[in-house]
Protein backbone atom coordinates (compact mmCIF):
# COMPACT_ATOMS: atom_id res chain seq x y z
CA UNK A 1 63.92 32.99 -7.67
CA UNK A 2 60.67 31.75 -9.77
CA UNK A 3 60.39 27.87 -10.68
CA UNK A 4 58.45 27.21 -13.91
CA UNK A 5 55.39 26.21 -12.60
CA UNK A 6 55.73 30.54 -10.67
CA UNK A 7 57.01 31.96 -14.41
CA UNK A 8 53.77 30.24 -15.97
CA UNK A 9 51.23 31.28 -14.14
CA UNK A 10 52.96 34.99 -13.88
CA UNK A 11 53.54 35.33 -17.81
CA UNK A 12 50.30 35.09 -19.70
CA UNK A 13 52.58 34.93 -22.66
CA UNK A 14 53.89 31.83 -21.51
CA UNK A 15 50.09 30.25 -21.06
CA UNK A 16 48.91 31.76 -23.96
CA UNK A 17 49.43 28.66 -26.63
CA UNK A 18 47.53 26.61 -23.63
CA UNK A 19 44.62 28.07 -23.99
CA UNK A 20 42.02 25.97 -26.08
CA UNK A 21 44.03 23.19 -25.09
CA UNK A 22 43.31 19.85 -22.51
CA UNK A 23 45.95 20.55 -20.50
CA UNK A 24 47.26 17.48 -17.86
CA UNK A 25 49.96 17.66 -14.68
CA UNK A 26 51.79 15.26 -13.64
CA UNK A 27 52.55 16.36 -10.07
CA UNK A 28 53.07 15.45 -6.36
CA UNK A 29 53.11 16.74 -2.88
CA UNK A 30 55.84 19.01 -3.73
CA UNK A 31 54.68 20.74 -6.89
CA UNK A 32 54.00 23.60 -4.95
CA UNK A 33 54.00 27.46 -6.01
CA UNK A 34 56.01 30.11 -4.02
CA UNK A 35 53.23 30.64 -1.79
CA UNK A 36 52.82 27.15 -1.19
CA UNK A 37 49.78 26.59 -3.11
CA UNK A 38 49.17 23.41 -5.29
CA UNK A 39 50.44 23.10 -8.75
CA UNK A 40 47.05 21.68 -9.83
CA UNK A 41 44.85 24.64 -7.70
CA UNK A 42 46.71 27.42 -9.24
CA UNK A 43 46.50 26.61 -12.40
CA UNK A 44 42.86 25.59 -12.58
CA UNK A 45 42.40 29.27 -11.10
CA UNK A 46 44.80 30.35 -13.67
CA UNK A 47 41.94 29.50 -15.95
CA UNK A 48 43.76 26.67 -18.00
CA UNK A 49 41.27 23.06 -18.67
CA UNK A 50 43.05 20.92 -16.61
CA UNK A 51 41.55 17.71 -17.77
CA UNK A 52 43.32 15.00 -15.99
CA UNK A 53 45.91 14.54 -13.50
CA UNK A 54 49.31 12.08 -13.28
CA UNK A 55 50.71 10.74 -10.04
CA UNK A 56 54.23 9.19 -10.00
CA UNK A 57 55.75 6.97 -7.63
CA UNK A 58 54.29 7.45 -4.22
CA UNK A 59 51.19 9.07 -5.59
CA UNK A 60 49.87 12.53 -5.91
CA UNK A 61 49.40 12.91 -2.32
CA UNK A 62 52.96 11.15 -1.60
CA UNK A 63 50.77 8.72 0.91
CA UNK A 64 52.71 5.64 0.01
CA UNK A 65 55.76 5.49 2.36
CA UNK A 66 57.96 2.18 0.99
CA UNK A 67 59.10 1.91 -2.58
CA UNK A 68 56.56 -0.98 -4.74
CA UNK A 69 53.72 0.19 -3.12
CA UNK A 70 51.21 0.98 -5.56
CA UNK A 71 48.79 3.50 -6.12
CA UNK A 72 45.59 3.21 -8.06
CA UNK A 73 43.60 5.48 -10.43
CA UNK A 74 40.93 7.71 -8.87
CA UNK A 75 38.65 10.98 -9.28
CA UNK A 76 39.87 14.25 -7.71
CA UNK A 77 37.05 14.97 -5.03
CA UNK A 78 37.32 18.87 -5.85
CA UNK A 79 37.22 18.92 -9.50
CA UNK A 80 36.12 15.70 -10.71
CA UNK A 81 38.88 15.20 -12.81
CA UNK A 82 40.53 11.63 -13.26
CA UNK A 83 43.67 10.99 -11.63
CA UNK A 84 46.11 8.38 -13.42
CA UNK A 85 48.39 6.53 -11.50
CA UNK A 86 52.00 5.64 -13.07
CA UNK A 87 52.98 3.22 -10.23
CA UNK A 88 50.25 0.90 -10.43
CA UNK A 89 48.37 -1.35 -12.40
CA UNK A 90 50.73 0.35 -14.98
CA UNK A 91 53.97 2.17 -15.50
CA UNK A 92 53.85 4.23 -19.29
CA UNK A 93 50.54 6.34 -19.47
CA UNK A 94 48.04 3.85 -21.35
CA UNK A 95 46.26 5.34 -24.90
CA UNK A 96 43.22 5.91 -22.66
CA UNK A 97 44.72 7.98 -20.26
CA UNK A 98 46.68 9.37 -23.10
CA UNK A 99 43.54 9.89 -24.73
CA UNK A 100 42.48 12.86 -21.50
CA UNK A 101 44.85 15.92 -23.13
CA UNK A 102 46.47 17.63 -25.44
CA UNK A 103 49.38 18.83 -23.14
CA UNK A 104 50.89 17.60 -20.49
CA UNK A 105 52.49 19.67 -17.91
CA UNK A 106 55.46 17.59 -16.10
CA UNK A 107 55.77 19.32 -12.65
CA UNK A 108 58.17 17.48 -10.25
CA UNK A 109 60.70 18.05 -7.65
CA UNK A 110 63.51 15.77 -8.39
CA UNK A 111 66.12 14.94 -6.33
CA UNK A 112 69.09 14.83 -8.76
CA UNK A 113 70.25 10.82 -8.97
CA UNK A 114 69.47 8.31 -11.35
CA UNK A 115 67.95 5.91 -9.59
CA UNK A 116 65.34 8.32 -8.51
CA UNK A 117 61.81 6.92 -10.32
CA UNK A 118 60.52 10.62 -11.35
CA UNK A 119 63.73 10.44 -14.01
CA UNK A 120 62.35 7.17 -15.51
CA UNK A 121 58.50 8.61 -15.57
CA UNK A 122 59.51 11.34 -17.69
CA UNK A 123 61.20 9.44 -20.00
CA UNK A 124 57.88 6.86 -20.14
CA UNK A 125 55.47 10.18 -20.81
CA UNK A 126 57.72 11.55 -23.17
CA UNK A 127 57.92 8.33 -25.20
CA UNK A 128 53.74 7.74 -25.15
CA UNK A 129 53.40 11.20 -26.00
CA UNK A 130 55.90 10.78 -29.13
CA UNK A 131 54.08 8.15 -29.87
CA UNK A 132 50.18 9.88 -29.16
CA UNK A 133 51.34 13.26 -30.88
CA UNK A 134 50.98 15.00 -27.74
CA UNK A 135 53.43 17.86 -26.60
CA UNK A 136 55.11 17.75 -22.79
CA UNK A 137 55.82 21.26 -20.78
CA UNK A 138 58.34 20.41 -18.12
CA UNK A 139 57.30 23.02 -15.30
CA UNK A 140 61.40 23.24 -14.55
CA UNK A 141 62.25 23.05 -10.61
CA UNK A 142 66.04 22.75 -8.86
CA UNK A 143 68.52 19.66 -8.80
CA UNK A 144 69.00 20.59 -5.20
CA UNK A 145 72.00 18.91 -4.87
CA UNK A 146 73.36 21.21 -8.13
CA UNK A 147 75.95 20.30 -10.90
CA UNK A 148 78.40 17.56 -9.78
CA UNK A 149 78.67 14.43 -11.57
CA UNK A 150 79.14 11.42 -9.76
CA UNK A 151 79.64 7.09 -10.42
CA UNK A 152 79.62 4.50 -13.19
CA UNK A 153 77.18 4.96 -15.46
CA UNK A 154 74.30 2.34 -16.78
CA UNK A 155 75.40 -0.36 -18.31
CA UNK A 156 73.58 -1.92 -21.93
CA UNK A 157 71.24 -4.15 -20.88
CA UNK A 158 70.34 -2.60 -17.57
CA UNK A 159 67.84 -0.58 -18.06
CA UNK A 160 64.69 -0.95 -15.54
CA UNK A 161 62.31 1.39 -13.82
CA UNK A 162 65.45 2.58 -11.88
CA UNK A 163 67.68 2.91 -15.01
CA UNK A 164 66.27 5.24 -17.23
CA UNK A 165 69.41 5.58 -19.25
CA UNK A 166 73.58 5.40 -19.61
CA UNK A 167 73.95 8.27 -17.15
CA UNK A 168 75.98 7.73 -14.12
CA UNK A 169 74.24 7.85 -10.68
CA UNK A 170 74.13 11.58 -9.72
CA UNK A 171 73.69 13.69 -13.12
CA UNK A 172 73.87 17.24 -12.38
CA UNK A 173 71.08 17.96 -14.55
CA UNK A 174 67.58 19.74 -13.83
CA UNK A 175 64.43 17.63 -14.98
CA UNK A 176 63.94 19.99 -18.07
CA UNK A 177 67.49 19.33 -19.06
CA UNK A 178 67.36 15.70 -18.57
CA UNK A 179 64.23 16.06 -20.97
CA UNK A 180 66.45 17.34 -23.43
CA UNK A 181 68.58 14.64 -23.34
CA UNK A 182 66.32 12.03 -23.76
CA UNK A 183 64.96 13.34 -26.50
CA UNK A 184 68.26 13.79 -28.20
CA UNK A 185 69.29 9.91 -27.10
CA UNK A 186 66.19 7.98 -27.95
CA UNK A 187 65.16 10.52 -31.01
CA UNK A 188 61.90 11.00 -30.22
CA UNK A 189 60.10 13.45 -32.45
CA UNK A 190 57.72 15.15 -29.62
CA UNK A 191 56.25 18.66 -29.09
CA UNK A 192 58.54 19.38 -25.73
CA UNK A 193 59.11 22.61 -24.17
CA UNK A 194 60.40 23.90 -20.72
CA UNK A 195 59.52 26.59 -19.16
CA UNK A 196 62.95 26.97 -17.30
CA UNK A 197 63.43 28.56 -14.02
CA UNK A 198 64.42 32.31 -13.30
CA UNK A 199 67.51 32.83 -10.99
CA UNK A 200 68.97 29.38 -10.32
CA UNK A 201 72.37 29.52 -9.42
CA UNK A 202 73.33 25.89 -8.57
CA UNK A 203 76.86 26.80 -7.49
CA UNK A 204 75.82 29.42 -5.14
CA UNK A 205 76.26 28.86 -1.34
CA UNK A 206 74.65 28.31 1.18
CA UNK A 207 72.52 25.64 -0.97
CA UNK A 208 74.58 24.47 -3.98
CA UNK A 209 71.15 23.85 -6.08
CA UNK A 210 68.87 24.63 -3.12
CA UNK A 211 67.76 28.04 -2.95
CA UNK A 212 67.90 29.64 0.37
CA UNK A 213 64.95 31.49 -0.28
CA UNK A 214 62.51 28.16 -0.54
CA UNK A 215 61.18 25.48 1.85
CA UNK A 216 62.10 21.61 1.12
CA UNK A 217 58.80 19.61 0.51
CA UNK A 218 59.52 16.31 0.84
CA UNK A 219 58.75 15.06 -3.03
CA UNK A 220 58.57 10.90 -1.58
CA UNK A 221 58.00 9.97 1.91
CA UNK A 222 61.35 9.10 2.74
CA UNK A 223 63.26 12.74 1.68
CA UNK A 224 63.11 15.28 4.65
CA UNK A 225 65.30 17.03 3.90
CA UNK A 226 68.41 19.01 2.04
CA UNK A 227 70.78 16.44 3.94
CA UNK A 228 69.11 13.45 2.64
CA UNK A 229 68.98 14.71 -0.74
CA UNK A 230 72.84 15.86 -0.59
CA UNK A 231 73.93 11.56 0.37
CA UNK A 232 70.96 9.87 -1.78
CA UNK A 233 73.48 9.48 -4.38
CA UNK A 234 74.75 6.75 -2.38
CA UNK A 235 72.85 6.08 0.62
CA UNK A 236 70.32 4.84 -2.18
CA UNK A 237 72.45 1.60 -2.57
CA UNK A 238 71.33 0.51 1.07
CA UNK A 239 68.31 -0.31 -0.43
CA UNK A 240 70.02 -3.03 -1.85
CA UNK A 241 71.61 -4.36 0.88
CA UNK A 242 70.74 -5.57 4.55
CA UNK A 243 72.08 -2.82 6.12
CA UNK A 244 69.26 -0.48 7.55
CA UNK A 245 69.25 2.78 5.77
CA UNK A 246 67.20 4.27 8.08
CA UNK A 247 63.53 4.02 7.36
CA UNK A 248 61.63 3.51 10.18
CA UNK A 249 63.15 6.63 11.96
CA UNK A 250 63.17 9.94 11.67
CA UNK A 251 66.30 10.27 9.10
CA UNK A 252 65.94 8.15 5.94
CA UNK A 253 68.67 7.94 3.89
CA UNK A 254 71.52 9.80 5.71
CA UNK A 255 72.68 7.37 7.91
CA UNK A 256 73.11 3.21 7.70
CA UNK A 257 73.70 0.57 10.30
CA UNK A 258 72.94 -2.88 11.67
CA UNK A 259 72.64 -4.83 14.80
CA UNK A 260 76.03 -6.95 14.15
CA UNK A 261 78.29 -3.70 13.11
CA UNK A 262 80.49 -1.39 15.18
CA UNK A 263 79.95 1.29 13.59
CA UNK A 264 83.67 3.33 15.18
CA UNK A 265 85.40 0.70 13.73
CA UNK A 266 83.61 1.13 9.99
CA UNK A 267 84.54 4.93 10.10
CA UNK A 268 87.98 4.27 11.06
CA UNK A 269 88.48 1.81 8.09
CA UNK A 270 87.12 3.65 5.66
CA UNK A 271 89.41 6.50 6.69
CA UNK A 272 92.28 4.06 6.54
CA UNK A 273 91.29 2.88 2.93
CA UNK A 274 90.44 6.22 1.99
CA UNK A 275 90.62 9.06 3.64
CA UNK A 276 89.69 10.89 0.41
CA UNK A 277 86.53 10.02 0.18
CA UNK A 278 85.38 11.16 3.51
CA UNK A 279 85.47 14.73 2.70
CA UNK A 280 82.90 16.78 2.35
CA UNK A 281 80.92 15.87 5.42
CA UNK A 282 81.50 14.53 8.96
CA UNK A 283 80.55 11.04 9.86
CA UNK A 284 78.95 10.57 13.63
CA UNK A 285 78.59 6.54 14.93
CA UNK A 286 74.97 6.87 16.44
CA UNK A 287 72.68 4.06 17.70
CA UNK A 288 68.71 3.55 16.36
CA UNK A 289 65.87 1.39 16.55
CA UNK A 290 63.69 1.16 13.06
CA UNK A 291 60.11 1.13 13.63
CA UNK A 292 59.61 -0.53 11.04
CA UNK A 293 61.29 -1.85 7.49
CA UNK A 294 64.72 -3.85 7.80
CA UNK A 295 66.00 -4.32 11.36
CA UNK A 296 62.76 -3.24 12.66
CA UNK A 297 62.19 -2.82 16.97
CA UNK A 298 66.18 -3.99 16.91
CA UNK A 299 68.90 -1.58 18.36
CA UNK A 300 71.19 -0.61 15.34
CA UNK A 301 74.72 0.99 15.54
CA UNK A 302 75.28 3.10 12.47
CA UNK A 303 76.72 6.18 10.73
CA UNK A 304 75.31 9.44 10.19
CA UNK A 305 76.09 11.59 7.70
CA UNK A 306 75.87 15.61 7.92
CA UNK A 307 76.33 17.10 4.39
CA UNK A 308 75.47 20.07 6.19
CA UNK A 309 76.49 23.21 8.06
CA UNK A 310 79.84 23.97 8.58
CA UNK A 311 80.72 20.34 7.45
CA UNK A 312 79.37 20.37 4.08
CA UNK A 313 82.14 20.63 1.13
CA UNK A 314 79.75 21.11 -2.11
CA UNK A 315 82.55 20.13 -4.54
CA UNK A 316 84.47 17.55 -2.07
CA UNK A 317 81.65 15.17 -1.07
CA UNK A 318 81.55 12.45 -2.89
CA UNK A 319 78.69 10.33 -1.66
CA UNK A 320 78.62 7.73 -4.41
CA UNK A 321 82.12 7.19 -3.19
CA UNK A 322 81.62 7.26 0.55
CA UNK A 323 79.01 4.69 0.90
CA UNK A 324 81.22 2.25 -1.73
CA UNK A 325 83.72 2.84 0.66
CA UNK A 326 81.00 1.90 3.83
CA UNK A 327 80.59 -1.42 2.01
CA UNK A 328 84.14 -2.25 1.75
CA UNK A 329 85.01 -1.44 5.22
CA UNK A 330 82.75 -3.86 6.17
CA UNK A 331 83.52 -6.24 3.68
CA UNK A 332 87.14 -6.01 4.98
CA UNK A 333 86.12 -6.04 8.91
CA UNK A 334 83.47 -9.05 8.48
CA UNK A 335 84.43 -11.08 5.17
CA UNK A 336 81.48 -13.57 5.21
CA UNK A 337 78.99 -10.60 6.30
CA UNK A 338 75.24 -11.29 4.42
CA UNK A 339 75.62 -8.28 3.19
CA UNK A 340 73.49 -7.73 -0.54
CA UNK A 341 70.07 -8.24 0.17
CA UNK A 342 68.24 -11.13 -2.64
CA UNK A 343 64.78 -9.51 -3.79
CA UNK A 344 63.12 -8.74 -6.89
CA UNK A 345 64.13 -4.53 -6.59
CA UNK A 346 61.82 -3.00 -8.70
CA UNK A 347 60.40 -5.89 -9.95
CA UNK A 348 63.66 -7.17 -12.10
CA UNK A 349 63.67 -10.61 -11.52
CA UNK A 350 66.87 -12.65 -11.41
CA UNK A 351 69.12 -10.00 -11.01
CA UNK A 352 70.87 -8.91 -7.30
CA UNK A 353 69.02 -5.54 -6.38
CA UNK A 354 72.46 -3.59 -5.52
CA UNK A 355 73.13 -4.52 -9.20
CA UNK A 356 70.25 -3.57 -10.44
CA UNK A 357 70.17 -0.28 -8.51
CA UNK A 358 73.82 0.48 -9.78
CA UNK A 359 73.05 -0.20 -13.75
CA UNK A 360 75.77 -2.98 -13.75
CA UNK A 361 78.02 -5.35 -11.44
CA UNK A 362 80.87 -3.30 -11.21
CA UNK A 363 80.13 -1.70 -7.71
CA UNK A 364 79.16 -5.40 -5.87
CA UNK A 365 82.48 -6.91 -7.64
CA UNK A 366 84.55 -4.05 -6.29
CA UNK A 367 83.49 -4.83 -3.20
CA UNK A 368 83.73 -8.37 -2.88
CA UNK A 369 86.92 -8.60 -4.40
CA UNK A 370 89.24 -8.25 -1.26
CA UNK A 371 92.64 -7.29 -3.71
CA UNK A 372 90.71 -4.15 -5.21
CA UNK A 373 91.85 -0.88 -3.94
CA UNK A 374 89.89 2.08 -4.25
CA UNK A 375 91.97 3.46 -6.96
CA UNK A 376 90.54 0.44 -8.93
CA UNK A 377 87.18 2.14 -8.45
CA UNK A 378 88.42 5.55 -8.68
CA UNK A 379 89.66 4.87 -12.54
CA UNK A 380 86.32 3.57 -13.38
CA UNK A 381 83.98 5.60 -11.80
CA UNK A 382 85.96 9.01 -13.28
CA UNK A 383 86.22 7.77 -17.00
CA UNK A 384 81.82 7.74 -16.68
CA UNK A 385 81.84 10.65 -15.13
CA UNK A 386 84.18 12.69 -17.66
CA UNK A 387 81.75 11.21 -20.85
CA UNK A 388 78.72 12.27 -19.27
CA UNK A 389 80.19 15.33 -18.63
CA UNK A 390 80.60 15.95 -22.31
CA UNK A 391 77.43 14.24 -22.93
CA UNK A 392 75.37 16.48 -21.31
CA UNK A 393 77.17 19.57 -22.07
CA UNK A 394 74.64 20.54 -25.02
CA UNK A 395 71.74 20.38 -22.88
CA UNK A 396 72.26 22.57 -20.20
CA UNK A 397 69.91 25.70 -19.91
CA UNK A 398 71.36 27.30 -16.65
């Protein structure tokens, strides 16, 4: 299959209004071709005046491994160019940087769940380049983890640099798509195009959204892998607790734990509460030692979880659901456990960063509130998830 960034540089038809233009990217470690060449090499040898480049969170390079860790603005050593950084001094390209184009090509690997930073950068560019006159081109790529829909969605007033919008955690839409959307929901009048993949099936096996026939570059520090991407959706929400999820070893993301946990008896009460849930993937109690981050040089016992192989169920796991569930098990097991971390996520002050992450209370107050039974959670989450559904139903291109 071709990606947008391998239809534009194949179709001169499709670069032709480019040419005469200042012509940006906005791209990362993983904006890669086919044959595993740069987005920004191939098309400066594509012959297109690339004028300026755009890093998101993490950077161009992807050299910044925790989350608020800025970057800063520098000069590409090869071609001179500037390089603008969106995660540092500033967030929304500035009307200097603005000033560097006329189009901006938006090239990133996304990794299909709201509170994923890339979504909330391409809503900032498209709203300065409403604003600038200029016109985007979303290169498209995959939603590796493919069409479900998945969790309550952001509530009014919620909105932060992990919030981009009232969409509920895992979207099911591509980055061009979501583009669309955004558009349509903030009416912005903007020049926007994509130049949408060729052959993306996202309900074909083996990858559900994946295809078989690419590599997986990690697009932030912290995503190795197809596995990771798969339980993101909800392994995300450790971020916002004091439960490791797993940075500081060699699988971020999949798994969770803690020194003062036994981890057999949180898989056997989650499959008591809800069995349900657990489908989809197999759940292994393991023991690790972060190197660094939370817990860090402490043993851990924890949970891994393989969305993968033999175990994976595309259209049974649910892992929004399962790591709600992980929190509630241990809520039940250990009432008075410390469990949602107090820290300015993102930079929203006053505000509890599982909230924050989540787009509302609703998750944390499930939780906490030892008469709710899943069900309770259940109704909520799938009344979301059937609007958005409809909501994004005019947007989708594959």
């Amino acid at each position: 299959m071709n990606f947008g960034i391998d239809r534009l540089l194949a179709e001169p038809e499709l670069r032709r209004p480019l040419e005469g233009k200042r012509v940006a990217l906005l791209a990362h470690p993983a904006s890669l071709t086919a044959d595993l060449t740069h987005s920004l090499d191939a098309l400066v040898a594509s012959g297109l005046n690339i004028t300026a480049v755009f890093g998101p969170q993490h950077g161009v390079r992807g050299d910044l491994q925790d989350n608020m860790m800025e970057s800063p603005d520098f000069t590409d050593p090869i071609y001179g160019i500037p390089v603008f950084s969106l995660y540092g001094e500033v967030r929304r390209p500035t009307g200097q940087s603005m000033s560097t184009f006329d189009v901006l090509l938006f090239d990133l690997q996304d990794l299909g769940t709201r509170i994923y930073t890339f979504i909330t950068t391409l809503l900032y560019v498209l709203e300065a380049a409403a604003e600038h006159g200029k016109a985007v081109w979303v290169l498209d790529r995959p939603n590796p983890i493919g069409r479900p829909v998945e969790g309550l969605t952001l509530r009014p007033g919620w909105e932060s640099f992990v919030g981009a919008g009232p969409m509920p955690m895992r979207h099911g839409l591509t980055l061009g798509e979501l583009g669309h959307w955004f558009i349509d929901h903030y009416k912005l009048d903007i020049d926007y195009r994509v130049i949408a993949m060729e052959g993306w099936a996202p309900d074909a096996a083996p990858g559900f959204g994946w295809p078989d026939d690419r590599l997986w570059i990690n697009p932030s520090p912290n995503a190795p892998n197809l596995n990771m991407a798969r339980a993101y959706p909800g392994t995300v929400m450790l971020e916002g607790t004091t439960l490791s999820e797993g940075r500081g070893t060699t699988r971020p993301l999949e798994l969770f734990g803690a020194p003062d946990i036994v981890a057999r008896n949180v898989i056997a009460e989650m499959q008591r509460l809800a069995p349900d849930w657990l489908a989809g993937c197999a759940l292994r109690d393991i023991w690790f030692q972060p190197t660094f981050h939370k817990h860090v040089g402490q043993l851990c016992n924890g949970v891994h979880i393989h969305a993968e192989g033999g175990f994976y169920g595309h259209e049974a796991f649910k892992p929004w659901r399962l790591q709600a569930l992980a929190f509630k098990a241990i809520r039940r097991l250990y009432p008075d456990y410390d469990l949602w971390r107090d820290f300015p996520y993102e930079y929203e002050f006053g505000k509890l960063a599982i909230d924050v992450i989540n787009g509302g209370t609703g998750l944390r107050e499930w939780v906490d509130d030892a008469d709710a039974e899943p069900g309770d959670l259940d109704a909520l989450a799938m009344t979301d998830e059937d609007a958005w559904q409809d909501a994004r139903r005019p947007w989708l291109i594959y």
